[in-house]
Protein backbone atom coordinates (compact mmCIF):
# COMPACT_ATOMS: atom_id res chain seq x y z
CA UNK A 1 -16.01 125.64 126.05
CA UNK A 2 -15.68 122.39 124.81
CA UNK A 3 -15.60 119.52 127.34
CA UNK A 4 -13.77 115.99 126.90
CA UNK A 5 -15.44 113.76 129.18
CA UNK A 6 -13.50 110.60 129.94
CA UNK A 7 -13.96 107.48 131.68
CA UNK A 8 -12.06 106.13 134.64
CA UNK A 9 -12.70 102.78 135.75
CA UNK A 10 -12.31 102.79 139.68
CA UNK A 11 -11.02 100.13 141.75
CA UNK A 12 -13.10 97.27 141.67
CA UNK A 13 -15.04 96.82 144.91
CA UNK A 14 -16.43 93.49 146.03
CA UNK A 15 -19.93 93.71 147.00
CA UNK A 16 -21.52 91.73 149.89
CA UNK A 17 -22.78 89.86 147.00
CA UNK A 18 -20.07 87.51 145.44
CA UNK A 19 -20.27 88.48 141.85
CA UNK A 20 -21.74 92.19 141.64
CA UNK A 21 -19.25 94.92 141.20
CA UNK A 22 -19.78 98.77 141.73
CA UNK A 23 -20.71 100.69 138.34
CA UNK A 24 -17.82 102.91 137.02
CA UNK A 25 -17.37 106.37 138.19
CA UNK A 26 -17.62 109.07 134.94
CA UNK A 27 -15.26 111.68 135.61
CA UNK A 28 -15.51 114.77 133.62
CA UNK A 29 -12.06 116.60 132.72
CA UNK A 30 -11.75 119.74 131.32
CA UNK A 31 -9.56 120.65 128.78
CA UNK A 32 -7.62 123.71 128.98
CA UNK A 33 -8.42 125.87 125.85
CA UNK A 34 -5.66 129.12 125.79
CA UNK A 35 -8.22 131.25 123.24
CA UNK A 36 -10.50 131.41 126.41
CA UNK A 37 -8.14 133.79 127.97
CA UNK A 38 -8.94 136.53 125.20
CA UNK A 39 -10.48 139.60 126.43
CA UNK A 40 -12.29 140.27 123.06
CA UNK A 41 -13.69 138.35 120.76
CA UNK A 42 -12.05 136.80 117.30
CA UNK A 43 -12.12 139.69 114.45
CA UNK A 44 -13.56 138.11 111.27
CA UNK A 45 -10.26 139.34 109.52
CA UNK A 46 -8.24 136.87 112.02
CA UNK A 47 -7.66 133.05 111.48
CA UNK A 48 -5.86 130.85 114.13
CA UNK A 49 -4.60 127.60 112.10
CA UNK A 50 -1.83 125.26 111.56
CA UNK A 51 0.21 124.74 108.37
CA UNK A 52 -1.13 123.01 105.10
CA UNK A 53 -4.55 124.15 105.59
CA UNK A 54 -5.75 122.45 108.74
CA UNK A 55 -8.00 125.07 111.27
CA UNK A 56 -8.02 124.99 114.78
CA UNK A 57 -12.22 124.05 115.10
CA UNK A 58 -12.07 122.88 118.59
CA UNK A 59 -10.00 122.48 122.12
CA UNK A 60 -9.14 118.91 120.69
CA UNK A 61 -7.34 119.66 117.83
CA UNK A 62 -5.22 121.89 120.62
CA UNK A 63 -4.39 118.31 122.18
CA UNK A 64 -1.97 116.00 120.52
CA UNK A 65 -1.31 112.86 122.91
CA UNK A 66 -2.84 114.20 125.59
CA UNK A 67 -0.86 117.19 125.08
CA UNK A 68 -1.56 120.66 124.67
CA UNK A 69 -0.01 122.16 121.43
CA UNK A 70 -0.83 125.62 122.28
CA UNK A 71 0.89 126.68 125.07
CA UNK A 72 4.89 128.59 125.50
CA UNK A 73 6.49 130.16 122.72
CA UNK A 74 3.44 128.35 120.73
CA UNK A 75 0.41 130.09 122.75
CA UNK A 76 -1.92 132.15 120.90
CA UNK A 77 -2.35 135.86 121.20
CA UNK A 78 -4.92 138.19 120.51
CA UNK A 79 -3.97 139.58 116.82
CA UNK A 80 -5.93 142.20 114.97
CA UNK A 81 -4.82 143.90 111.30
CA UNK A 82 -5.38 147.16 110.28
CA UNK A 83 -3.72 149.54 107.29
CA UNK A 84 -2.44 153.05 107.04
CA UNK A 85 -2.66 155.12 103.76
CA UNK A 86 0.49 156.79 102.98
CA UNK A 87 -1.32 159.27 100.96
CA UNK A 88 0.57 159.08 97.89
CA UNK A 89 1.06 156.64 95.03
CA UNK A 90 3.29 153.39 95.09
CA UNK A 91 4.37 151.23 92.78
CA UNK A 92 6.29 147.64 93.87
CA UNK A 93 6.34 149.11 97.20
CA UNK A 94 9.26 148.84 99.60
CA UNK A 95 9.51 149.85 102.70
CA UNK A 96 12.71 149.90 105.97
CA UNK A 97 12.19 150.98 109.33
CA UNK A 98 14.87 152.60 111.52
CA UNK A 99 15.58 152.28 115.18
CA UNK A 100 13.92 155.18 116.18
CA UNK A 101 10.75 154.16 114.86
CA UNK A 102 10.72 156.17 111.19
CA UNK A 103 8.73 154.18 108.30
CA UNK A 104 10.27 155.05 105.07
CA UNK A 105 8.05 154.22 101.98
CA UNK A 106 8.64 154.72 98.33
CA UNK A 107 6.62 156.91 96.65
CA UNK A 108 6.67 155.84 92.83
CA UNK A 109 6.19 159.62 90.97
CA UNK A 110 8.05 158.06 87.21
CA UNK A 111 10.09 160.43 84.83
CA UNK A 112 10.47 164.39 85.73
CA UNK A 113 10.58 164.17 89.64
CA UNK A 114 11.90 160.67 90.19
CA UNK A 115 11.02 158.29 93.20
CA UNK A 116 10.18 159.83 96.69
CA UNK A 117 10.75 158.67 100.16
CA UNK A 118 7.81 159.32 102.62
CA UNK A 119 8.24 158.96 106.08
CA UNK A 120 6.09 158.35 109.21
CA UNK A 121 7.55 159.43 112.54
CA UNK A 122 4.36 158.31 114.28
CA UNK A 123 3.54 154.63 113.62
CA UNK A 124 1.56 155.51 110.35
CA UNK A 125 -0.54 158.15 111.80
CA UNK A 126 0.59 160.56 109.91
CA UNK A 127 3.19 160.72 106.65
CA UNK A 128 5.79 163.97 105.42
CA UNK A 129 7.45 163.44 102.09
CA UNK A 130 11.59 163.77 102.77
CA UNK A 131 12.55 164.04 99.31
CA UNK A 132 15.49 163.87 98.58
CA UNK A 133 14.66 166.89 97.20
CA UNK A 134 16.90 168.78 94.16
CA UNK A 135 19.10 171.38 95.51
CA UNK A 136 18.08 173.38 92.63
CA UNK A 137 14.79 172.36 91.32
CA UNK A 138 13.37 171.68 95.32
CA UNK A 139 9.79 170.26 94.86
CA UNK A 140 11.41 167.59 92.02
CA UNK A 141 13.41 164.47 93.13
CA UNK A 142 17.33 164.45 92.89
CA UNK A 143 17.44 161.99 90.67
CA UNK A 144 15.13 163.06 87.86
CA UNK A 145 13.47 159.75 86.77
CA UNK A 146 13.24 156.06 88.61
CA UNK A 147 11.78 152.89 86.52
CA UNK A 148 11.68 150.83 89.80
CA UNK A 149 11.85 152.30 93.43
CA UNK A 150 13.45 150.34 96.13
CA UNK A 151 14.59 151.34 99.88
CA UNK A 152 16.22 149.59 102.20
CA UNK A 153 17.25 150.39 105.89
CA UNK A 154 20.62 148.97 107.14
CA UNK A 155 19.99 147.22 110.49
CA UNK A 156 22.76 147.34 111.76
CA UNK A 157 24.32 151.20 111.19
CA UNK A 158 20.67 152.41 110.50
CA UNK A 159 21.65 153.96 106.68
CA UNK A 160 18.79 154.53 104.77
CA UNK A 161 19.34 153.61 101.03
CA UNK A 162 17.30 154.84 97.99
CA UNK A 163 18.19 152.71 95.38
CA UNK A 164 16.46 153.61 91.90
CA UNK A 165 16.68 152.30 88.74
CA UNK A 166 16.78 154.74 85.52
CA UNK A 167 15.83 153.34 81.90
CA UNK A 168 17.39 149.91 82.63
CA UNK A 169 20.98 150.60 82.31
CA UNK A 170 22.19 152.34 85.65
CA UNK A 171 21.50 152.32 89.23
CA UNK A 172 21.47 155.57 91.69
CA UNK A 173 22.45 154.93 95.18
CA UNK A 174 21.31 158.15 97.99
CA UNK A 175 21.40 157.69 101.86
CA UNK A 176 20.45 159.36 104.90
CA UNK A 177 21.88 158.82 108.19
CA UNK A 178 19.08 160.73 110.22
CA UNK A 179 16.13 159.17 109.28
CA UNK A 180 16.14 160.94 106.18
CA UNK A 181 16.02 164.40 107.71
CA UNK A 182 18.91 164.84 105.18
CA UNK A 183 20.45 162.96 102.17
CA UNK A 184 23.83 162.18 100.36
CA UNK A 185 24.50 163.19 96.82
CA UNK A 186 23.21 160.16 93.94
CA UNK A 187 26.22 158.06 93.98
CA UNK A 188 26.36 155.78 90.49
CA UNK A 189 25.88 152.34 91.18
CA UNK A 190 26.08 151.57 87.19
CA UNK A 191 26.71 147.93 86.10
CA UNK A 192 28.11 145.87 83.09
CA UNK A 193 25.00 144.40 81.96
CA UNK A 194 22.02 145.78 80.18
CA UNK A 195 19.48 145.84 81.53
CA UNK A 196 19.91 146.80 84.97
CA UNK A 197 16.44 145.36 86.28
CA UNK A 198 14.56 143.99 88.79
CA UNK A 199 17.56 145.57 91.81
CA UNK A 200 17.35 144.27 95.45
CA UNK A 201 19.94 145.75 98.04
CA UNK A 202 20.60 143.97 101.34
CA UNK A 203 23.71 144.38 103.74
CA UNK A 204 25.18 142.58 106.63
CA UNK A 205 28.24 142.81 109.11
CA UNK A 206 31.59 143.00 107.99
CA UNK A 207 32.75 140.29 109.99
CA UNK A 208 35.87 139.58 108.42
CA UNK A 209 36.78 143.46 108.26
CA UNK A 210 36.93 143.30 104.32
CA UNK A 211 36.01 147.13 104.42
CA UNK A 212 36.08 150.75 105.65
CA UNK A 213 32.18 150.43 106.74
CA UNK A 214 30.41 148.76 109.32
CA UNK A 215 28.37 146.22 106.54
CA UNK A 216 28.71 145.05 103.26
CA UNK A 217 26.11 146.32 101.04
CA UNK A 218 25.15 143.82 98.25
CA UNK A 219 22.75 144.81 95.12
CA UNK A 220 21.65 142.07 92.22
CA UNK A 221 19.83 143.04 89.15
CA UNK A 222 18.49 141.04 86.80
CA UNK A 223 20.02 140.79 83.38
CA UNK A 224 17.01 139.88 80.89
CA UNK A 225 18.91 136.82 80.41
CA UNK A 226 18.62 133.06 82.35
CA UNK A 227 21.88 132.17 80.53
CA UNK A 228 23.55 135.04 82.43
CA UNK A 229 21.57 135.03 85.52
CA UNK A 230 20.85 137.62 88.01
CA UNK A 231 24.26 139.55 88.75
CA UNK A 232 25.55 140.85 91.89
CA UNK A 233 27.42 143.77 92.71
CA UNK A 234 29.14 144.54 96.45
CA UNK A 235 30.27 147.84 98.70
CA UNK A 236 32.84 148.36 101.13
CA UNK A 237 32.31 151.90 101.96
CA UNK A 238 28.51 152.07 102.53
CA UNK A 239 27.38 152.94 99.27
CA UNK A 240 29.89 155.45 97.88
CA UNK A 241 30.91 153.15 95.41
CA UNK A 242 30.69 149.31 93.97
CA UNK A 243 32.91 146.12 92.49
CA UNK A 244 32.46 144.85 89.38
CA UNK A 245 29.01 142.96 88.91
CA UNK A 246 29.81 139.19 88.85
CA UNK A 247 27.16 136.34 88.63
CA UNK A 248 25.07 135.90 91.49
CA UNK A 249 25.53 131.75 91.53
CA UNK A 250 28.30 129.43 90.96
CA UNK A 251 30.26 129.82 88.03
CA UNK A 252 29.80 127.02 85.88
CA UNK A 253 26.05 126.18 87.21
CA UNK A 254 23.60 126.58 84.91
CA UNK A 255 21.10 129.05 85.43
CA UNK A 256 17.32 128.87 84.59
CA UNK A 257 16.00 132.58 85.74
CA UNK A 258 17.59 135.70 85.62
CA UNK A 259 15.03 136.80 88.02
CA UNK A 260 15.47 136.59 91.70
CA UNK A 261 13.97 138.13 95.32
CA UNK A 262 14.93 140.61 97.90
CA UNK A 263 18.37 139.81 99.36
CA UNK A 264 18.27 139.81 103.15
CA UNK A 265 21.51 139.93 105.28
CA UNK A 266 22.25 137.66 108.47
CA UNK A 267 23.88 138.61 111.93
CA UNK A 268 26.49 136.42 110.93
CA UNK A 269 27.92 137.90 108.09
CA UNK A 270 26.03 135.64 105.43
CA UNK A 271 23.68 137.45 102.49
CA UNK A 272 20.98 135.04 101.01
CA UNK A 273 19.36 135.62 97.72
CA UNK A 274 16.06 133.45 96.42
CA UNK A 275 15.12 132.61 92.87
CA UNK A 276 14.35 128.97 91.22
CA UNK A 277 17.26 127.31 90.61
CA UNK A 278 16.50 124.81 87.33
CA UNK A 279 15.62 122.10 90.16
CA UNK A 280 13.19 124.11 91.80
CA UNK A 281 12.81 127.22 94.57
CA UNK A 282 16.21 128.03 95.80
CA UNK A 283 18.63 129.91 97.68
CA UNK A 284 21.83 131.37 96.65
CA UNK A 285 24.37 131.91 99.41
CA UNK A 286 27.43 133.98 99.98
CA UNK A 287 29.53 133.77 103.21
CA UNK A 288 32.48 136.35 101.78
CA UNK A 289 30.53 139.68 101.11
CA UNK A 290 28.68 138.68 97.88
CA UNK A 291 31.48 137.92 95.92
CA UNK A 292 31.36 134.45 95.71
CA UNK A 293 27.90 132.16 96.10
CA UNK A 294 26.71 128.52 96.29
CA UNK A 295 23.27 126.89 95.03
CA UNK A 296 20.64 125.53 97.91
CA UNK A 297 17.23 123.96 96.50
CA UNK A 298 14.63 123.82 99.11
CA UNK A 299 12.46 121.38 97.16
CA UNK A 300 11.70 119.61 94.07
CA UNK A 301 8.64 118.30 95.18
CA UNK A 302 6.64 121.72 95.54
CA UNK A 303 7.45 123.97 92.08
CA UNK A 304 7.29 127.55 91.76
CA UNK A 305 3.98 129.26 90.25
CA UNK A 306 3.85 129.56 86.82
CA UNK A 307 3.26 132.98 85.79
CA UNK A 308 5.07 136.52 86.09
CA UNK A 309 6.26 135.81 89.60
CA UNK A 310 7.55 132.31 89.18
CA UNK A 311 11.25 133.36 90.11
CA UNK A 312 10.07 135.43 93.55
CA UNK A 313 11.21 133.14 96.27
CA UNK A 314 11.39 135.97 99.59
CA UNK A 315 14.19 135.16 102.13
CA UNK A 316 14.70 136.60 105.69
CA UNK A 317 17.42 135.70 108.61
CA UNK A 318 16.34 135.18 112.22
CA UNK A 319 18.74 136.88 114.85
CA UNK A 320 20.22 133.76 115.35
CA UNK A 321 20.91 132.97 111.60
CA UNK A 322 18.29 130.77 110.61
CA UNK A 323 17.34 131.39 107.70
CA UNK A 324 13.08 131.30 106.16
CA UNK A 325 12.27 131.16 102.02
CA UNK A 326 8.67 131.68 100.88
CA UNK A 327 7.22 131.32 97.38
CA UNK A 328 4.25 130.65 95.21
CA UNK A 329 3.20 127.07 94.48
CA UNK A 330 2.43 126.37 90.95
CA UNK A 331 -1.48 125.68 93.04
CA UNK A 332 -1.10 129.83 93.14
CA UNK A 333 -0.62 129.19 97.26
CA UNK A 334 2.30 130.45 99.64
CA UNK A 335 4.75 128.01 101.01
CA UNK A 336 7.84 128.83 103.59
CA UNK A 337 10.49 126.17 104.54
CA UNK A 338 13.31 126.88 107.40
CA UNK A 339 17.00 125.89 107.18
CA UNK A 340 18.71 125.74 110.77
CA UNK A 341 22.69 125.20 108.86
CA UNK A 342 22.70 128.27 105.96
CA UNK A 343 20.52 126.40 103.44
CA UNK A 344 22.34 123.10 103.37
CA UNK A 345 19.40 121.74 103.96
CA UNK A 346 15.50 122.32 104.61
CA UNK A 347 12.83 121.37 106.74
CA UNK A 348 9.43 120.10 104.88
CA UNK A 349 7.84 122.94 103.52
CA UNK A 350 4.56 124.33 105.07
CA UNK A 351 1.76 125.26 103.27
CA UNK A 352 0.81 128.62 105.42
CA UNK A 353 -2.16 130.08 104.18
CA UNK A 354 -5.43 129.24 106.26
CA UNK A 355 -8.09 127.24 104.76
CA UNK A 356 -10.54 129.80 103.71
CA UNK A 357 -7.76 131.45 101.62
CA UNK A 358 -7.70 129.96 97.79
CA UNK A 359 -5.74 131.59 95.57
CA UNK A 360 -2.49 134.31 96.74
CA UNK A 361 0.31 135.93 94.86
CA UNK A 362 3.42 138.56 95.76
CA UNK A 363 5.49 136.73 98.72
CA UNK A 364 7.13 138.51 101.09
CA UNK A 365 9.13 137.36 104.28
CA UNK A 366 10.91 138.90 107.27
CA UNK A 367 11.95 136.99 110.72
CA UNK A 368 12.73 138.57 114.06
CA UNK A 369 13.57 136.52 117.41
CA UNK A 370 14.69 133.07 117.10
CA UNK A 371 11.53 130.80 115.27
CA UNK A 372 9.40 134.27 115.04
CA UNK A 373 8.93 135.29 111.47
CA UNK A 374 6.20 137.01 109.54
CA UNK A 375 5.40 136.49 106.09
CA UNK A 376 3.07 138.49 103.67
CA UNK A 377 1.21 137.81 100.64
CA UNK A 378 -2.00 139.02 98.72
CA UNK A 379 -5.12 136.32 98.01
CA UNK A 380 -8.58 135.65 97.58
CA UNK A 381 -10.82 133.80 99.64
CA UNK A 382 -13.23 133.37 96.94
CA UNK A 383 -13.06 133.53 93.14
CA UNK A 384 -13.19 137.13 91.69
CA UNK A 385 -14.06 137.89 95.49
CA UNK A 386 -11.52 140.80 95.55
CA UNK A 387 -8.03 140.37 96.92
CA UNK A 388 -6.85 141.13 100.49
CA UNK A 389 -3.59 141.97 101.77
CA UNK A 390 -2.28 139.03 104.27
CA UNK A 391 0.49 138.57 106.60
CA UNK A 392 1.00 135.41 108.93
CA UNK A 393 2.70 135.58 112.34
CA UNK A 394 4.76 132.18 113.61
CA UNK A 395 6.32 132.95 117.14
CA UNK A 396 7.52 129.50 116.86
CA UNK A 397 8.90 128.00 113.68
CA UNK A 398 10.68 124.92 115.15
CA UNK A 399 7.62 123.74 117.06
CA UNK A 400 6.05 120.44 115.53
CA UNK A 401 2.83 121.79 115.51
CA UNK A 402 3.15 125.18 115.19
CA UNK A 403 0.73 128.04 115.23
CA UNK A 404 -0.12 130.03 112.66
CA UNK A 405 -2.00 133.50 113.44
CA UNK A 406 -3.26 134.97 109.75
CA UNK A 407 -4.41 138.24 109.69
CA UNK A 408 -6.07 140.32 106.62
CA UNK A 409 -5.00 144.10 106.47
CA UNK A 410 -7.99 145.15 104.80
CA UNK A 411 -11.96 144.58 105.71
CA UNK A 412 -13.52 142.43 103.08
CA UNK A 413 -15.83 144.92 101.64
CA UNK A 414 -12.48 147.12 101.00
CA UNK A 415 -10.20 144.53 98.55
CA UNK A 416 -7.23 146.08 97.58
CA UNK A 417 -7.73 145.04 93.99
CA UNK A 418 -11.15 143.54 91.87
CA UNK A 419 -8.76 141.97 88.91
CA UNK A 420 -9.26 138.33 89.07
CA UNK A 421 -5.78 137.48 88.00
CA UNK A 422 -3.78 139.79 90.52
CA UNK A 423 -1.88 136.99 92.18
CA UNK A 424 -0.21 135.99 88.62
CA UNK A 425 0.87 139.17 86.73
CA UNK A 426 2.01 142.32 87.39
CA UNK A 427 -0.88 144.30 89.02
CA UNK A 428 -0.95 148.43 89.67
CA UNK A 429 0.70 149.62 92.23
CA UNK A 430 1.99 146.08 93.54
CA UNK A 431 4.10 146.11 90.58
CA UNK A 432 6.48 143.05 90.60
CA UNK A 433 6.76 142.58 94.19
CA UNK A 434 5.76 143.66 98.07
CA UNK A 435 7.49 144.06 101.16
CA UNK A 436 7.25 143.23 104.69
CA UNK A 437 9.34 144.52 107.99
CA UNK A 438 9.58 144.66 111.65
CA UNK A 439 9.97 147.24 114.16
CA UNK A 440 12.56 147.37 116.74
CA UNK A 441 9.46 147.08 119.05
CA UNK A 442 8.62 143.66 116.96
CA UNK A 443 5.61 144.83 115.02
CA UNK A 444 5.28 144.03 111.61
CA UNK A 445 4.74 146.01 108.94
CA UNK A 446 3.59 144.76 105.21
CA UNK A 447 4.14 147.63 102.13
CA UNK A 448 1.08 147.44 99.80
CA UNK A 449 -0.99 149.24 97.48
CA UNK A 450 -4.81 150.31 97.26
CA UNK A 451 -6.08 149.89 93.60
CA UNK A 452 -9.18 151.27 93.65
CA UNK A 453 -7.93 154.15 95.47
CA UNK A 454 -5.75 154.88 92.80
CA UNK A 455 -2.81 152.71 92.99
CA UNK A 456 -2.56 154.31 96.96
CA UNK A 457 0.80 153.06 99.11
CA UNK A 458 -0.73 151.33 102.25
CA UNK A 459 0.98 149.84 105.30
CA UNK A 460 -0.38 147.21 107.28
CA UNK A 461 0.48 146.35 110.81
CA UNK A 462 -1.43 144.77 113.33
CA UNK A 463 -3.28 147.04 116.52
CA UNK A 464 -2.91 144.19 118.58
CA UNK A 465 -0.44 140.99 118.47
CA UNK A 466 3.05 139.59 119.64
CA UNK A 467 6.24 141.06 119.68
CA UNK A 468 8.01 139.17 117.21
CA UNK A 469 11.69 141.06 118.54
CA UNK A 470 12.42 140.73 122.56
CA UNK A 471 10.35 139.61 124.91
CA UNK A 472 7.14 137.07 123.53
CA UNK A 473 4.62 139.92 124.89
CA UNK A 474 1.55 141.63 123.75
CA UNK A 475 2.23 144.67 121.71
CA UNK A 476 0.95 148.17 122.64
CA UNK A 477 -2.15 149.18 121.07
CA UNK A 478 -2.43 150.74 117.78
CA UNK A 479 -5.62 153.31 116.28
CA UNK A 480 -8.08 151.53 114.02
CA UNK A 481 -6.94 152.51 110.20
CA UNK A 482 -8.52 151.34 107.15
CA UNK A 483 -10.43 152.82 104.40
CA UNK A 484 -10.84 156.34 106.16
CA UNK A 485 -7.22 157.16 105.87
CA UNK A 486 -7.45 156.76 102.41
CA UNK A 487 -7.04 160.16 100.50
């Protein structure tokens, strides 16, 4: 342990002597360091730091004024990564998580079975595929082909949706309201643009009682076009059916990307899009169901990487409402701002990788508690080192100083791809994009792929870490996974 020795000057004594004083008193103090209280030592896949690059080295950089940083919602907590293989192939990986703890996956299988959903019951220990299966043709998928997987698990009425893409011009939307143990028939969710690409779905509460369900359920697909923008689409009745697709952003503001993020729904009643507006990274509200939005630039100050990702800015709500955005600098490094009034304006945005980390791509984003949030990403800590599969924990956000806890997934003799240029193009089984959840417990839960495994789904979660929903406690204990539960 460090030790900050300080001196006190004592009350001056006379001595018998008229002149001569007593020599000061040295007083040693020692500093309280919150990392001593760890049972086990620091994995070398776990970095304690604060934002824009700046480590924790020492108990003083714990002290600001005499203060101790670390210490409430701010204190650190043991935090170890791990991954489970899902055992079958992925491609842009998604994944939801319902409230009885099942971990739906998408399981990219292309043209003559269609996209899968594979389920854990058992926190990744072990995976079933669920189909949904043909009624007639049962090993093949119901529908037959899927350019782009995508699932998403409603919140708040715990609906699983499979939403797949076929041959960019429609949209299939299937559900399952027992954690996939069955499924609805493929509902069309076509649209009026060509092509139907890039789809995110999202819901949130009908507050306003607009429809016959419990949420709205909002899709956007990209439309090939920046003139035209991404365009967004809206249901009433769960899923069964869709309004017209209208523009995703305020008529009459022009657009400079069709291409957006995942959508992600608030308590509230407000859905939040993210993709560059021509200013910078942005947000794109609506506060009436998806039918009508408004334009929110973060920043003009930190631009958007430039490269096949440069329109993936990640959003995710809080419980209560705040809302997170996280995207790629044009650097190639991950950056997350907060807005505490629905994106009318942001805080300075945070540069959240830890120092050793140099180069990342594929942001993803999810928040649980009030000021707890996770975000995931993939990087390098060295050139042509490999890339690893990241996700930072904040338990709290509005803190001035607050704590970031990064974790790698993956060992680093195991990278999760050897291309040198992962972070900046499309790349195997990441596809365009990643995705990142938490539990009901509060554990977090990244979607990725193993390369070198042959394009493998993975899911990463931590063995040991906060709760980032309830209580700020340690979680129970997971099994050591890794490269073992690769097939």
């Amino acid at each position: 342990m460090r030790k900050l020795i300080a001196l006190l000057l004592v009350s001056l004594m006379m001595s018998s002597i008229p002149g001569c004083f007593s020599e000061p008193e040295v007083e040693e103090i020692q500093l309280e360091n919150p990392f001593d209280n760890f049972s086990n030592e620091i994995p070398i896949t776990t970095f304690y730091h604060f934002p824009n690059g700046t480590w924790i080295n020492g108990t003083e950089d714990m002290y600001i004024n005499g203060s101790l940083v670390l210490e409430g919602n701010n204190s650190p907590f043991f935090t170890e990564a791990t991954y489970y293989s899902i055992g079958y192939t992925t491609f842009e990986p998604t994944i939801g998580i319902t409230s009885n703890g099942a971990i739906i996956f998408t399981n990219y299988r292309g043209t003559g079975d269609g996209t899968h959903m594979i389920r854990s019951m058992d926190y990744g220990q072990n995976w079933e595929d669920v189909g949904p299966f043909n009624p007639v043709f049962p090993d093949t998928g119901q529908v037959p082909s899927s350019n782009d997987p995508y699932v998403y698990v409603d919140k708040w009425t715990n609906r699983i949706v499979k939403f797949d893409m076929h041959a960019l011009t429609a949209m299939f939307v299937e559900y399952s309201d027992d954690d996939g143990n069955s499924w609805s028939i493929p509902y069309s969710a076509e649209g009026y643009y060509s092509p139907q690409d890039h789809q995110s779905i999202a819901s949130m509460p009908d507050v306003d009682n607009l429809g016959i369900y419990d949420t709205i359920f909002v899709f956007c697909i990209n439309t090939g076009s920046s003139a035209l923008g991404p365009q967004c689409s809206r249901s009433l009745n769960g899923g069964l059916s869709w309004d017209i697709q209208r523009p995703g952003y305020p008529i009459g503001t022009p657009q400079c990307s069709g291409l957006h993020g995942h959508l992600a729904g608030g308590n509230d009643g407000t859905i939040y899009r993210g993709n560059p507006s021509c200013d910078g990274p942005a947000v794109y509200r609506s506060m009436d169901g998806g039918y009508t939005w408004t334009e929110h630039t973060i920043t003009t100050e930190i631009g958007m990487q430039d490269g096949w990702h440069s329109h993936e800015v990640a959003t995710a709500v809080d419980e209560e409402n705040n809302l997170y955005a996280m995207w790629i600098s044009e650097e190639h490094m991950p950056y997350v701002a907060y807005s505490r009034d629905h994106g009318d304006t942001w805080s300075d945005p945070w540069m959240v990788a830890p120092p050793n980390v140099t180069e990342t791509g594929f942001p993803t984003i999810f928040a649980g508690e009030e000021g707890r949030v996770v975000f995931g990403y993939i990087g390098e800590e060295v050139d042509e080192g490999g890339w690893n599969g990241y996700m930072g924990i904040v338990t709290d956000a509005f803190n001035e100083n607050p704590l970031i806890t990064t974790v790698a997934v993956n060992q680093p003799d195991d990278a999760l791809d050897e291309d040198d240029d992962c972070g900046d193009k499309r790349c195997g089984g990441f596809g365009d994009f990643i995705d990142i959840e938490i539990d009901d417990e509060g554990r977090p839960w990244i979607a990725l792929a193993h390369n070198p495994a042959g394009e493998i789904g993975i899911v990463g979660t931590v063995m040991h870490g906060p709760a980032l929903y309830g209580d700020l406690t340690p979680l129970s204990p997971l099994p050591i996974g890794g490269w073992d539960t690769l097939p």
